[in-house]
PDB file of N, CA and C in Angstrom:
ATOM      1  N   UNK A   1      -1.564   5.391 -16.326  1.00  0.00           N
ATOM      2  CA  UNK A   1      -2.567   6.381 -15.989  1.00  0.00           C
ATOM      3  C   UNK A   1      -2.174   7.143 -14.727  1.00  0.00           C
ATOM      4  N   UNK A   2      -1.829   6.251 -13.523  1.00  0.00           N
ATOM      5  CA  UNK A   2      -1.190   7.466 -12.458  1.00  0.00           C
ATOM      6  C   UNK A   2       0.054   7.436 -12.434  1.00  0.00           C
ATOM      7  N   UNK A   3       0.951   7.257 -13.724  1.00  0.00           N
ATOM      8  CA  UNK A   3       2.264   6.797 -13.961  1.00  0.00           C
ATOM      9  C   UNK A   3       2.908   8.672 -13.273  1.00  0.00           C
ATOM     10  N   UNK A   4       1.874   9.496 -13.438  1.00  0.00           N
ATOM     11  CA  UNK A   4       2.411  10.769 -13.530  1.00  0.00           C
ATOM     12  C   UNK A   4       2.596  11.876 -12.303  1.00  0.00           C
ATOM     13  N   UNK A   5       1.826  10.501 -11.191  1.00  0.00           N
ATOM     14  CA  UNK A   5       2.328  11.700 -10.234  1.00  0.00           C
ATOM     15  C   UNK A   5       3.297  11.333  -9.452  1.00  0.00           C
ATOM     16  N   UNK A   6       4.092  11.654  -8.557  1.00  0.00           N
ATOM     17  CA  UNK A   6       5.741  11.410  -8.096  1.00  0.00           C
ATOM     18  C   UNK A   6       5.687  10.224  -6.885  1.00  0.00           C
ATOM     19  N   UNK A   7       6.535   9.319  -6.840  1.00  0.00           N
ATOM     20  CA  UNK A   7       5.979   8.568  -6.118  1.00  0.00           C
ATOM     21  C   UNK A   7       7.555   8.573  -4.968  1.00  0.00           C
ATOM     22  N   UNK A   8       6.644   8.108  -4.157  1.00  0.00           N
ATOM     23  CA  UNK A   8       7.899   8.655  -2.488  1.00  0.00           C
ATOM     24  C   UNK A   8       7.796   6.895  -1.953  1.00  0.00           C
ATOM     25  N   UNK A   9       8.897   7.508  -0.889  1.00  0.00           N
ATOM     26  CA  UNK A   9       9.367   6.167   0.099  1.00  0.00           C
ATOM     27  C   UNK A   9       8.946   6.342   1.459  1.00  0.00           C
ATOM     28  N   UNK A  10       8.368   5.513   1.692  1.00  0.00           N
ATOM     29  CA  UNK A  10       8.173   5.453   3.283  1.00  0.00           C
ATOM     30  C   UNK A  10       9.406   3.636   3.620  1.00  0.00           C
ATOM     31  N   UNK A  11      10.195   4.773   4.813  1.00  0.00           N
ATOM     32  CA  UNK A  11      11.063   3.362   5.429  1.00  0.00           C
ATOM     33  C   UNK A  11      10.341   3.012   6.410  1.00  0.00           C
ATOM     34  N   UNK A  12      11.054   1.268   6.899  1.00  0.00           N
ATOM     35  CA  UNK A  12      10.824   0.748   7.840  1.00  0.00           C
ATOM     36  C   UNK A  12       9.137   0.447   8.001  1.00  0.00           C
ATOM     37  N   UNK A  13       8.370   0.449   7.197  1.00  0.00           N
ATOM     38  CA  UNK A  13       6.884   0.304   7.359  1.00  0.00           C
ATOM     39  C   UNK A  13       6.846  -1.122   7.930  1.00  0.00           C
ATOM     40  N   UNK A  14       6.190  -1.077   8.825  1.00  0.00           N
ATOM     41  CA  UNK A  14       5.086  -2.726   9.592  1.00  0.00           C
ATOM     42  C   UNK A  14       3.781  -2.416   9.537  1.00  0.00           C
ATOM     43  N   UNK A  15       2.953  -3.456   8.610  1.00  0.00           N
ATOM     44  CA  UNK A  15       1.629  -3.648   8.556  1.00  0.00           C
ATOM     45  C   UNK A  15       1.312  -4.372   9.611  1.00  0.00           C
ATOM     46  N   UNK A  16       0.193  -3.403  10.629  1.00  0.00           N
ATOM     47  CA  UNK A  16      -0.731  -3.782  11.903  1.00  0.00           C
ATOM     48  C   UNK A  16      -1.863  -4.352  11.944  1.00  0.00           C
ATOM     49  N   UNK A  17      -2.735  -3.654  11.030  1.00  0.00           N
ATOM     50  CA  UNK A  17      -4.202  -4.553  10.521  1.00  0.00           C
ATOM     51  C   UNK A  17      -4.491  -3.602   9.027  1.00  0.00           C
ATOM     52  N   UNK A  18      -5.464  -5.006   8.625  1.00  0.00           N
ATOM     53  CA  UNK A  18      -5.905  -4.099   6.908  1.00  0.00           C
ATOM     54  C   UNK A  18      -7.032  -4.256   7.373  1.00  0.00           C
ATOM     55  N   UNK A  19      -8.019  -3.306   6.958  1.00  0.00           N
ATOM     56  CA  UNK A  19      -9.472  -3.001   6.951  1.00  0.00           C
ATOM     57  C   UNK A  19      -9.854  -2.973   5.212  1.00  0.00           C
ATOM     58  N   UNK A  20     -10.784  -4.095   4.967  1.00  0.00           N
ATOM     59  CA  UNK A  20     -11.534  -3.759   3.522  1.00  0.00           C
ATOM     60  C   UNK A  20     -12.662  -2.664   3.073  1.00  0.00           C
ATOM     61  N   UNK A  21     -12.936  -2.130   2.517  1.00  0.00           N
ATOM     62  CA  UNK A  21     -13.764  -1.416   2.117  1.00  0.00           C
ATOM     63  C   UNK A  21     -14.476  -1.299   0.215  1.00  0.00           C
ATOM     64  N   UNK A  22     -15.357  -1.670   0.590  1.00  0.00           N
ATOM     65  CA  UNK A  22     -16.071  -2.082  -0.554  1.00  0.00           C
ATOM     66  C   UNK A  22     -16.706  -0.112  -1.608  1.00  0.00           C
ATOM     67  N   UNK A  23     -16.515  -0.186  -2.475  1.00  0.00           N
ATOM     68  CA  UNK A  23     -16.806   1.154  -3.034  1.00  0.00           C
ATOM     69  C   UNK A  23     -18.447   1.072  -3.860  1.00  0.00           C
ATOM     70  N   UNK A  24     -19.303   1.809  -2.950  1.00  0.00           N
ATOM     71  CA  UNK A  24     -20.566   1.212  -3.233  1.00  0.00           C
ATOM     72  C   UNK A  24     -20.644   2.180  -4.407  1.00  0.00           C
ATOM     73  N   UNK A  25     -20.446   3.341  -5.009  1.00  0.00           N
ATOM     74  CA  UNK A  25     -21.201   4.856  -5.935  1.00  0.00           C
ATOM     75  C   UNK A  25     -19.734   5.374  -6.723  1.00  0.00           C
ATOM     76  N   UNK A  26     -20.263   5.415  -7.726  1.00  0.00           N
ATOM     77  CA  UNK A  26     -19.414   6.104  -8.642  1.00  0.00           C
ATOM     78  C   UNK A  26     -18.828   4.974  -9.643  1.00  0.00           C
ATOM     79  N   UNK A  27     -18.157   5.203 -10.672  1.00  0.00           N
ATOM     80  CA  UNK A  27     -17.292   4.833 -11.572  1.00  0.00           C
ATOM     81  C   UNK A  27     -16.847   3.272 -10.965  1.00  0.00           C
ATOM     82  N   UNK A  28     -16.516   3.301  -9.828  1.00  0.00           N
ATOM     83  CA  UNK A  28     -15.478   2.170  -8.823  1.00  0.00           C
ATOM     84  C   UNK A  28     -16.884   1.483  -8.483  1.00  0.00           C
ATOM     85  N   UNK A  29     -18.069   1.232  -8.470  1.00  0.00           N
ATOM     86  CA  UNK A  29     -18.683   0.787  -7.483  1.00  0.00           C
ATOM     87  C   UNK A  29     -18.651  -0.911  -8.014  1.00  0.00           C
ATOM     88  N   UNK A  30     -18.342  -1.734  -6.477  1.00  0.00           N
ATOM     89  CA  UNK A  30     -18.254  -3.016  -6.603  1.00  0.00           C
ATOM     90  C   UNK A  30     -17.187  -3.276  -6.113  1.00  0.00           C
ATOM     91  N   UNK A  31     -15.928  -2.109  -6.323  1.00  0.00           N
ATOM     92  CA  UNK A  31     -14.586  -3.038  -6.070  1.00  0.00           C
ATOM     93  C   UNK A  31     -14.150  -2.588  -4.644  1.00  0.00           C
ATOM     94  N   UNK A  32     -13.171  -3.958  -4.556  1.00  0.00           N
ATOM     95  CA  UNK A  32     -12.947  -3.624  -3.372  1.00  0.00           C
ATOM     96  C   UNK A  32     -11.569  -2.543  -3.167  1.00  0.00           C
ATOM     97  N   UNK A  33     -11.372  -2.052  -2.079  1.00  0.00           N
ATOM     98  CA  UNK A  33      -9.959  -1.756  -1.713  1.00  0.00           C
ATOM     99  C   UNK A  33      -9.678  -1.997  -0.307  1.00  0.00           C
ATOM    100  N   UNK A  34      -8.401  -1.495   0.059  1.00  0.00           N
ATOM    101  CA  UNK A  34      -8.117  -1.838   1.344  1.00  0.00           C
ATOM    102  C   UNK A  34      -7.462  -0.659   1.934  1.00  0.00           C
ATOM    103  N   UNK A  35      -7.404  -0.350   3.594  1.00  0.00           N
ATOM    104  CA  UNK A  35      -6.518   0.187   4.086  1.00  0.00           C
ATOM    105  C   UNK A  35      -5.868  -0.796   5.281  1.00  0.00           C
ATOM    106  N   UNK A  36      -4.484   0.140   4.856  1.00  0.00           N
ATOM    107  CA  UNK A  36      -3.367  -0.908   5.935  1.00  0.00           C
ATOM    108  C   UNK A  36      -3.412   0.693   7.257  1.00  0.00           C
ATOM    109  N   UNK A  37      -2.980  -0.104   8.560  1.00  0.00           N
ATOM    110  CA  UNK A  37      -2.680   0.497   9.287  1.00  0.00           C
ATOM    111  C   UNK A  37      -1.200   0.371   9.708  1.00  0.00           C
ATOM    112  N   UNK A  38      -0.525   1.300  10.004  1.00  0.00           N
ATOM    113  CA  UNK A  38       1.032   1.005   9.251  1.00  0.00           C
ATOM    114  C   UNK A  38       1.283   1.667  10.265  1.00  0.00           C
ATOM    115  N   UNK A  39       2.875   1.292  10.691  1.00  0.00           N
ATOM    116  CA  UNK A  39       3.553   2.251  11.511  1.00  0.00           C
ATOM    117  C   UNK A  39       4.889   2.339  10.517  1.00  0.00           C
ATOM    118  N   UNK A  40       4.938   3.662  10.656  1.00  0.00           N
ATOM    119  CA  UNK A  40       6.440   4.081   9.620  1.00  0.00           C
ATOM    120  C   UNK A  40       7.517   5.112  10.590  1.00  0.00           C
ATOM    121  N   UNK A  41       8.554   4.272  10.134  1.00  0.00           N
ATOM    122  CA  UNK A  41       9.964   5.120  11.215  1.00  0.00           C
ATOM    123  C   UNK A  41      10.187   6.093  10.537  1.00  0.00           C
ATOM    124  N   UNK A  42       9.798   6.506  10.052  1.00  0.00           N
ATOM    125  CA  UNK A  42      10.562   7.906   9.055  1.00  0.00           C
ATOM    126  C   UNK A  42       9.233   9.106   8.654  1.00  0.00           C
ATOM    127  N   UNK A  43       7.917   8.611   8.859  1.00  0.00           N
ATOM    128  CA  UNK A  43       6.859   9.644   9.219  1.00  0.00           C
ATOM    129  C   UNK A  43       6.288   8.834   9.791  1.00  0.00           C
ATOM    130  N   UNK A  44       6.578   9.379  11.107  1.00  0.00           N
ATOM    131  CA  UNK A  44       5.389   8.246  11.994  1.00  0.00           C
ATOM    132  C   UNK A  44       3.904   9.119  12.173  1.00  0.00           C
ATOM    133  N   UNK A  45       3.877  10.030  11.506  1.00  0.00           N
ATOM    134  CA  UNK A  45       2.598  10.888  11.558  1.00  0.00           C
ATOM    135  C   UNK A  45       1.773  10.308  10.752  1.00  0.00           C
ATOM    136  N   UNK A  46       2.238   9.202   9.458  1.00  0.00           N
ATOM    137  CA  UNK A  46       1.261   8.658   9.056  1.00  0.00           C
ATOM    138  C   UNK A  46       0.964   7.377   9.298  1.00  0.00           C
ATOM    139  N   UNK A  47      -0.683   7.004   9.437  1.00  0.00           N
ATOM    140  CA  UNK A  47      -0.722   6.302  10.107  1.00  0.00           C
ATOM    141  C   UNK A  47      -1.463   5.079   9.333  1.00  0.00           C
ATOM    142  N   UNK A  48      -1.819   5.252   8.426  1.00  0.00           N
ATOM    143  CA  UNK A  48      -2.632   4.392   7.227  1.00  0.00           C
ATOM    144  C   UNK A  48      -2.461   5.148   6.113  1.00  0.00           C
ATOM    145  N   UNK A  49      -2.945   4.020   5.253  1.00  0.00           N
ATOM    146  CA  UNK A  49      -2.425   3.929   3.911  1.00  0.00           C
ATOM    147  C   UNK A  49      -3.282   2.983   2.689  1.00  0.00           C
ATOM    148  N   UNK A  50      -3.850   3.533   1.784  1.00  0.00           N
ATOM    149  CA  UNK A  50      -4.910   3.214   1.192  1.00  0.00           C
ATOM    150  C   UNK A  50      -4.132   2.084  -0.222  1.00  0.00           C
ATOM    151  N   UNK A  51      -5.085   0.777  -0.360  1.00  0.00           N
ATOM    152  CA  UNK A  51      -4.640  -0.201  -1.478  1.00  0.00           C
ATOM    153  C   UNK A  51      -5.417   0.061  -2.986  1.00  0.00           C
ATOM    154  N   UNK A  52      -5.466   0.499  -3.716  1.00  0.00           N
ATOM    155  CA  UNK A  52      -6.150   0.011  -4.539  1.00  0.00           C
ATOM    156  C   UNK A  52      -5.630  -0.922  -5.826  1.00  0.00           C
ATOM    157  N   UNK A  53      -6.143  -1.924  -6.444  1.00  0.00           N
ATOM    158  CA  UNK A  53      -5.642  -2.893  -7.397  1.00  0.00           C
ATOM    159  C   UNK A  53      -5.121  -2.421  -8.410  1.00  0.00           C
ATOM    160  N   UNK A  54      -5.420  -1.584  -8.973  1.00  0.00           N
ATOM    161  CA  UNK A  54      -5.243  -0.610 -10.782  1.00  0.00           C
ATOM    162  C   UNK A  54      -3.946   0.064 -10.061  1.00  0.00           C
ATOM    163  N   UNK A  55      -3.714   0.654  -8.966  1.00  0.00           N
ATOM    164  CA  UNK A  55      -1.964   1.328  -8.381  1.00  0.00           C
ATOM    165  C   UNK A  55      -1.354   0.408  -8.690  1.00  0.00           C
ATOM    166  N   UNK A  56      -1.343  -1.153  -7.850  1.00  0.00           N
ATOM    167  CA  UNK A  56      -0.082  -1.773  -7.855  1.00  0.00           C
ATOM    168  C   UNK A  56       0.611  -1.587  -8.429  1.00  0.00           C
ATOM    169  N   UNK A  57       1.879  -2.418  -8.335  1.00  0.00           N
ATOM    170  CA  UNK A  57       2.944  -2.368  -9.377  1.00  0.00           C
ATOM    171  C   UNK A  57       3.890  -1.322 -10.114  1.00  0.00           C
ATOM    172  N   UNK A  58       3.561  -0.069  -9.765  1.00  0.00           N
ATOM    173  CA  UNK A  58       4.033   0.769 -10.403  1.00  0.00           C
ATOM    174  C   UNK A  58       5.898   1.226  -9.783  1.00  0.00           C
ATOM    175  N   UNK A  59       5.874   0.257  -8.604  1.00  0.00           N
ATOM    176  CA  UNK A  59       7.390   0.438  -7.808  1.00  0.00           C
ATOM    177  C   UNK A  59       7.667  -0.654  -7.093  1.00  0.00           C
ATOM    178  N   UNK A  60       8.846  -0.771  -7.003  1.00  0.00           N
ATOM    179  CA  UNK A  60       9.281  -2.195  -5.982  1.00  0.00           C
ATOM    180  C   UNK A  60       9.706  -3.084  -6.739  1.00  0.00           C
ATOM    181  N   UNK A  61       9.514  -4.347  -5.834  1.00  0.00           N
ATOM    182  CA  UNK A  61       9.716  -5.735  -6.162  1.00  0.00           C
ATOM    183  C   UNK A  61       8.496  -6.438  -6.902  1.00  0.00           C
ATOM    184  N   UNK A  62       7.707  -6.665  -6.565  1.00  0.00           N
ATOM    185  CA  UNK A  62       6.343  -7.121  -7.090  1.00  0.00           C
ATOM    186  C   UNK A  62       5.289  -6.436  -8.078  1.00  0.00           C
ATOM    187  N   UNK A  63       4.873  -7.473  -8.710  1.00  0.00           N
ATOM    188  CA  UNK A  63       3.682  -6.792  -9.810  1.00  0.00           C
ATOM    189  C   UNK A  63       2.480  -6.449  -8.791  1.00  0.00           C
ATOM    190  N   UNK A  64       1.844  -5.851  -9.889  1.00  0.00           N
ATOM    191  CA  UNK A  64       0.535  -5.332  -9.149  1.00  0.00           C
ATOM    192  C   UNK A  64      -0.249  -6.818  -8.450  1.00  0.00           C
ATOM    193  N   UNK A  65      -0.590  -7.598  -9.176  1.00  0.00           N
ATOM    194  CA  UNK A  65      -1.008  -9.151  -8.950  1.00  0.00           C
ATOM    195  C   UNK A  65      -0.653  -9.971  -7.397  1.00  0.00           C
ATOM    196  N   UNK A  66       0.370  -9.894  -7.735  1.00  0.00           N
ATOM    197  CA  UNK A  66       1.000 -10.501  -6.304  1.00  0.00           C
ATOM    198  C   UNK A  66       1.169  -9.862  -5.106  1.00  0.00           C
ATOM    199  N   UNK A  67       1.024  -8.812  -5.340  1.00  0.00           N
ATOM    200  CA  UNK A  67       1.049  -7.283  -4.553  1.00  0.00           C
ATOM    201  C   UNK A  67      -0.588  -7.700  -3.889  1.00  0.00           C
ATOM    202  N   UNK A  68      -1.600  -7.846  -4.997  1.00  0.00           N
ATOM    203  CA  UNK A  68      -2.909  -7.592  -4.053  1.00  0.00           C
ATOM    204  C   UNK A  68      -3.266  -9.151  -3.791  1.00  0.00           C
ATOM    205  N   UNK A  69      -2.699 -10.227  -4.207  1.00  0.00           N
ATOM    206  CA  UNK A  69      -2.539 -11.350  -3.833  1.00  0.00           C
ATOM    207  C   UNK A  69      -2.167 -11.426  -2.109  1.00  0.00           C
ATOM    208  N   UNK A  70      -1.135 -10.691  -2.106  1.00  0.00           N
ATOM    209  CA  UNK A  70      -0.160 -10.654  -1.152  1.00  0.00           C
ATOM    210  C   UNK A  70      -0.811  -9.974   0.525  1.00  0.00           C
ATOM    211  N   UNK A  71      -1.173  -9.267   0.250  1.00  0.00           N
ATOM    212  CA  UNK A  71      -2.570  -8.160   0.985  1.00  0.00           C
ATOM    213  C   UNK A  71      -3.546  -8.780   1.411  1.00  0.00           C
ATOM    214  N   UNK A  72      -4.228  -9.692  -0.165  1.00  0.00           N
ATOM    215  CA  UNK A  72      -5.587 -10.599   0.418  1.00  0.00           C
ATOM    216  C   UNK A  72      -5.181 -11.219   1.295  1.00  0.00           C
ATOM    217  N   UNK A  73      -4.270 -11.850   1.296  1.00  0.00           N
ATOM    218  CA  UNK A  73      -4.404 -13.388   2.056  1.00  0.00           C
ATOM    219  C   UNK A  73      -2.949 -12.421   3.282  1.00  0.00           C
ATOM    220  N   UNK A  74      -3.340 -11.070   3.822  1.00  0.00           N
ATOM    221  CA  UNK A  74      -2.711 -11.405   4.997  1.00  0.00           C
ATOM    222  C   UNK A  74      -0.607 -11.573   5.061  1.00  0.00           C
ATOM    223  N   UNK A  75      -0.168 -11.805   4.069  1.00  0.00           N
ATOM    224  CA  UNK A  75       1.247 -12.279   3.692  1.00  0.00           C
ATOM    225  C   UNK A  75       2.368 -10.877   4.002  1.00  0.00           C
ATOM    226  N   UNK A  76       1.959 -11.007   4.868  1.00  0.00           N
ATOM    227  CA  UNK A  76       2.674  -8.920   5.726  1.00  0.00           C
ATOM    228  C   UNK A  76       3.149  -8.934   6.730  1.00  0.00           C
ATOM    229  N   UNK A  77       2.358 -10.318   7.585  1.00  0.00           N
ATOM    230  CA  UNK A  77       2.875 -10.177   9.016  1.00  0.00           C
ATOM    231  C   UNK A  77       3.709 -10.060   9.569  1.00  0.00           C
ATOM    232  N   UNK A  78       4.070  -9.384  10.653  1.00  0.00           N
ATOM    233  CA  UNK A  78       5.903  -9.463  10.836  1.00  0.00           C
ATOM    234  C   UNK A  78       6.833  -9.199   9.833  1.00  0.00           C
ATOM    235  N   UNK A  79       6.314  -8.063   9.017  1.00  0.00           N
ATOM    236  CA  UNK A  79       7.560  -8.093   8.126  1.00  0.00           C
ATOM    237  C   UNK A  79       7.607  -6.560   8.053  1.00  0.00           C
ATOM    238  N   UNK A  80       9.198  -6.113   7.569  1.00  0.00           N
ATOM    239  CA  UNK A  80       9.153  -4.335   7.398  1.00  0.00           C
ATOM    240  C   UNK A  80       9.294  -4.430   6.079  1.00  0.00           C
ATOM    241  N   UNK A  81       8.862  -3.149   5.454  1.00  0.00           N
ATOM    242  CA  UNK A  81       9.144  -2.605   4.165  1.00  0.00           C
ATOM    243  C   UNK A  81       9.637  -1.500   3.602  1.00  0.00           C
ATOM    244  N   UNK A  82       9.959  -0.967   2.735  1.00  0.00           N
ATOM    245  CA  UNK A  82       9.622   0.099   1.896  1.00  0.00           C
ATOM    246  C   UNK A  82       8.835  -0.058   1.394  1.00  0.00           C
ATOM    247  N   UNK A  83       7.900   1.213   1.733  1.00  0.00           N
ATOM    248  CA  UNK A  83       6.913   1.045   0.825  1.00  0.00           C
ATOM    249  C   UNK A  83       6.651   2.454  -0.350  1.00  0.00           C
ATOM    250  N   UNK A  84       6.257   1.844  -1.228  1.00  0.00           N
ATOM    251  CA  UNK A  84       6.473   3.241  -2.187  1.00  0.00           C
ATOM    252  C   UNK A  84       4.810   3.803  -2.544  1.00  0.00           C
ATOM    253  N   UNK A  85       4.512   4.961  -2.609  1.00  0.00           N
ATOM    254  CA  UNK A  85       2.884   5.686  -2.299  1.00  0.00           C
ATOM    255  C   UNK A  85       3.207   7.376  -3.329  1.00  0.00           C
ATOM    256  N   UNK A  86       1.841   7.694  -3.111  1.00  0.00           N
ATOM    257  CA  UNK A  86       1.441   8.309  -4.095  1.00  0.00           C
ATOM    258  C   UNK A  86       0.479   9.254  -2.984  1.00  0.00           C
ATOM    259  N   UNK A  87       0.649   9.981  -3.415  1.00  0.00           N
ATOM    260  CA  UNK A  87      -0.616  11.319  -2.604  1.00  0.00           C
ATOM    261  C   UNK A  87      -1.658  11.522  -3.629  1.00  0.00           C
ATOM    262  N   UNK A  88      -3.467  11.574  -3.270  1.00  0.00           N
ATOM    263  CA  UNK A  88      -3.802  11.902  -3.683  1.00  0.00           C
ATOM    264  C   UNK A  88      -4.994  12.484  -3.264  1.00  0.00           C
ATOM    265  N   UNK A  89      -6.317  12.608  -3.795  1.00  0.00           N
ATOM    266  CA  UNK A  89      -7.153  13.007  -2.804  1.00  0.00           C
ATOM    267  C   UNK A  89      -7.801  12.080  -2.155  1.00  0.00           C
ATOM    268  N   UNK A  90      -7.550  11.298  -1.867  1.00  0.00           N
ATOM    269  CA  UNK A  90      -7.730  10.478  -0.780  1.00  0.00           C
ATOM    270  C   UNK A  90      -7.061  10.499   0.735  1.00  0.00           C
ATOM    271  N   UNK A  91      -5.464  10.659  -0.041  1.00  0.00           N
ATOM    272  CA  UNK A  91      -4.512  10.242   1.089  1.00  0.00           C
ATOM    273  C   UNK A  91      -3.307   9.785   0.505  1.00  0.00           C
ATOM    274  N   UNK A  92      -2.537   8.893   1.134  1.00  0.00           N
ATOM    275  CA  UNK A  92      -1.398   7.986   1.027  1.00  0.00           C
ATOM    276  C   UNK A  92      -1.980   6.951   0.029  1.00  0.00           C
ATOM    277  N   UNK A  93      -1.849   6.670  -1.096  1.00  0.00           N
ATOM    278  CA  UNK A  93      -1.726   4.965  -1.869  1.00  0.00           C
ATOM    279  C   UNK A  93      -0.503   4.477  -2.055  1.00  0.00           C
ATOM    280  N   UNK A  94      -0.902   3.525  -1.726  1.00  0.00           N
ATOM    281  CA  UNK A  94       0.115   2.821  -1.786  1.00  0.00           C
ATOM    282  C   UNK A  94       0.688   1.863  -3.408  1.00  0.00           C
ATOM    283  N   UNK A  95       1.741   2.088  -4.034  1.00  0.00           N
ATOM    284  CA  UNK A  95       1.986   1.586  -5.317  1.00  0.00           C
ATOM    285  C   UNK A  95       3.131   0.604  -5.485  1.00  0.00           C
ATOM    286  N   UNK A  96       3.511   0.221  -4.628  1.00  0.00           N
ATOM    287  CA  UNK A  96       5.059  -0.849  -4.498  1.00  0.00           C
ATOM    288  C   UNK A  96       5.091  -1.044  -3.227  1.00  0.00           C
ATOM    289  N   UNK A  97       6.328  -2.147  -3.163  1.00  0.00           N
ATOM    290  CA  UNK A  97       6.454  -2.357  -1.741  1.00  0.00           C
ATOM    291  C   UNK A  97       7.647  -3.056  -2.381  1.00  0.00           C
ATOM    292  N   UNK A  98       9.013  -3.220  -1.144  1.00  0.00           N
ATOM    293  CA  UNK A  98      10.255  -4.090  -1.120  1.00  0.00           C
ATOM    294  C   UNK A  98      10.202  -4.503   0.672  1.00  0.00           C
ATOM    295  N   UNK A  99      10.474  -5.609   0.325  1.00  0.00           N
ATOM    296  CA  UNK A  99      10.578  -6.296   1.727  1.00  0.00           C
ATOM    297  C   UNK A  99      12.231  -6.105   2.632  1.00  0.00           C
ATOM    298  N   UNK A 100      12.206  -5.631   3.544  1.00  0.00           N
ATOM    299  CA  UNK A 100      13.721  -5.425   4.093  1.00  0.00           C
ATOM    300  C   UNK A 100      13.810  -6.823   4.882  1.00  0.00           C
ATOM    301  N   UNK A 101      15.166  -7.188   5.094  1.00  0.00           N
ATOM    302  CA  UNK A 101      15.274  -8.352   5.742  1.00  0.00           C
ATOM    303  C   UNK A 101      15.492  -7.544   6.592  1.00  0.00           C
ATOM    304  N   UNK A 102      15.429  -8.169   7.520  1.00  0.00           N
ATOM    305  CA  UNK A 102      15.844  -8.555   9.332  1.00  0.00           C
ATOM    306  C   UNK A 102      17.270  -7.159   9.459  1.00  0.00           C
ATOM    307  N   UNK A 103      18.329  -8.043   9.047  1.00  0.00           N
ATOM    308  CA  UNK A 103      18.494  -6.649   9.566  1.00  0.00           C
ATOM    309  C   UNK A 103      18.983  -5.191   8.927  1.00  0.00           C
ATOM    310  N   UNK A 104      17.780  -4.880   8.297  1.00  0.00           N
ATOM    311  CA  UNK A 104      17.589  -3.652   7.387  1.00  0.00           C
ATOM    312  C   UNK A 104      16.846  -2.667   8.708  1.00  0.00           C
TER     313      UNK A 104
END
């Protein structure tokens, strides 16, 4: 379903804090999503970056599952990524992620 719009790279991403947000109206109401607050070496103009569950998976290493597995419980800390996102009217979503080692 959002297989169709172009999906980009953000390097070097470190997740700082996630904020939940619950979607009270519309179509979505009940679920949750998340935003990460991110610092990225390659647009550092952006500064967060929106989760939702139905994106995952669509790039990277990980399925969508383990992806929002991965998010819930925090499993980000200290770590850089690529992360792969989607523009929409929201903002930045986020749809993949690859973990860089150390020294990437």
């Amino acid at each position: 379903m959002f297989q169709s719009k172009k999906i980009k790279e953000l390097i070097g991403v470190k997740v700082k804090e996630k904020f939940d947000k619950v979607v009270y109206a519309g179509q979505h109401a009940g679920k949750k999503n998340y935003y990460l607050d991110v610092e990225v070496e390659n647009r550092p103009e952006i500064k967060k970056i929106g989760v939702y569950k139905e994106r995952l998976g669509q790039a990277g290493e990980m399925g969508g599952e383990e992806m929002w597995k991965a998010i819930e419980n925090t499993d980000y800390a200290d770590k850089r990524f690529v992360f792969y996102y989607q523009i929409d009217k929201y903002g930045y979503t986020l749809v993949g992620w690859k973990e860089l080692n150390k020294n990437n």
